[in-house]
Protein backbone atom coordinates (compact mmCIF):
# COMPACT_ATOMS: atom_id res chain seq x y z
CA UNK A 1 6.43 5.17 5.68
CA UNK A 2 9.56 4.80 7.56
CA UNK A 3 12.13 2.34 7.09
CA UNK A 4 11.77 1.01 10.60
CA UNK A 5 8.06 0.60 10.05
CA UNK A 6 9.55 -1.49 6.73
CA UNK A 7 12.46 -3.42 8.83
CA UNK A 8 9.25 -4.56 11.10
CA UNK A 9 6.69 -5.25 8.18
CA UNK A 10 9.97 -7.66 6.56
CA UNK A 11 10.20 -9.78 10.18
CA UNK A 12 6.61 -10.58 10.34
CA UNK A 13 5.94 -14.72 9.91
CA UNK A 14 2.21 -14.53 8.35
CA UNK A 15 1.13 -12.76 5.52
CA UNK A 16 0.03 -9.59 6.00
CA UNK A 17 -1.56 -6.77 3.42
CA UNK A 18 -1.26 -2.87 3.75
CA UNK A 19 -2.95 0.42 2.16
CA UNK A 20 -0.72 3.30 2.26
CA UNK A 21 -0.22 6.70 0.58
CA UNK A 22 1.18 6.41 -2.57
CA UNK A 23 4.62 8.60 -3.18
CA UNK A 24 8.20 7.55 -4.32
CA UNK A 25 9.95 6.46 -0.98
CA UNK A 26 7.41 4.27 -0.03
CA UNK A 27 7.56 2.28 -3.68
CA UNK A 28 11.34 2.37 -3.53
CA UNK A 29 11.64 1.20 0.30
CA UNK A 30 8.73 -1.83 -0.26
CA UNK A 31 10.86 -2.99 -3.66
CA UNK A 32 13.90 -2.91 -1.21
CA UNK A 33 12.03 -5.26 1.12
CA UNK A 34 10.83 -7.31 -1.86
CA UNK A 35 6.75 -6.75 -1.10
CA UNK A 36 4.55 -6.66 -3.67
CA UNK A 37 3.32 -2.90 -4.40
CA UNK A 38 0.27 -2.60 -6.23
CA UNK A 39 -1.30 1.26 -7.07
CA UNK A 40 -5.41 1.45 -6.35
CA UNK A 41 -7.38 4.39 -6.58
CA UNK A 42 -9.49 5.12 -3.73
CA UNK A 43 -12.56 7.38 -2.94
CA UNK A 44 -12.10 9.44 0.19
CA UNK A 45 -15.46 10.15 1.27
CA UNK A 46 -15.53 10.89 5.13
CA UNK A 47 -13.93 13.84 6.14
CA UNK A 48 -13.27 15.13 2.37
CA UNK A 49 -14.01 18.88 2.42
CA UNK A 50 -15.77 19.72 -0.55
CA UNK A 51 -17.02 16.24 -1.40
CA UNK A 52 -15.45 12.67 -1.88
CA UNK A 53 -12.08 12.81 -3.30
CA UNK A 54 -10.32 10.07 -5.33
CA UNK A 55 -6.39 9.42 -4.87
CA UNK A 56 -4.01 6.92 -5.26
CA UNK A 57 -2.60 4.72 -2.54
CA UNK A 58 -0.16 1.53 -2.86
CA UNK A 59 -1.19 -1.82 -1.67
CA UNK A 60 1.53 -3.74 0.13
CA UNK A 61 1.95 -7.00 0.79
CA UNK A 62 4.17 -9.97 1.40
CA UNK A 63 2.80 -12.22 -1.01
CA UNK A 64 1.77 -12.18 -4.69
CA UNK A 65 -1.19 -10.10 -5.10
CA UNK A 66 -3.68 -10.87 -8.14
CA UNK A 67 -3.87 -8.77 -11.10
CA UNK A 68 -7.52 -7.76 -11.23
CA UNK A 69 -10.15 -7.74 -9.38
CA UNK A 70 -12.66 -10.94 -8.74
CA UNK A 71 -16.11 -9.21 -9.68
């Protein structure tokens, strides 16, 4: 993710929450912004050659995110 997509993410007045590919400059430039960054793994199932495919992306938001899940 860019750091202008991050400048505009930082001016926004309501809360917002974003998945993204998980990978060093995108931790580093969310931390710099102050968001919350929390890793999830996620199963990739359309469009996954071969079959379903689990990976890692970052959840990013400007508010405190909870520490487990409710279920």
């Amino acid at each position: 993710m860019s750091a202008r997509k991050q400048a505009a993410l930082a001016r926004i007045r309501g809360k917002f929450l974003l998945s993204y590919d998980d990978c060093p400059e995108v931790r580093d430039l969310a931390r710099r912004h102050r968001f919350q960054v929390r890793p999830v793994s996620v199963l990739y199932t359309l469009a996954a050659k071969g079959g379903p495919k689990r990976v890692r992306e970052l959840l990013i938001a400007n508010y405190p995110l909870a520490r487990r899940g409710r279920g």
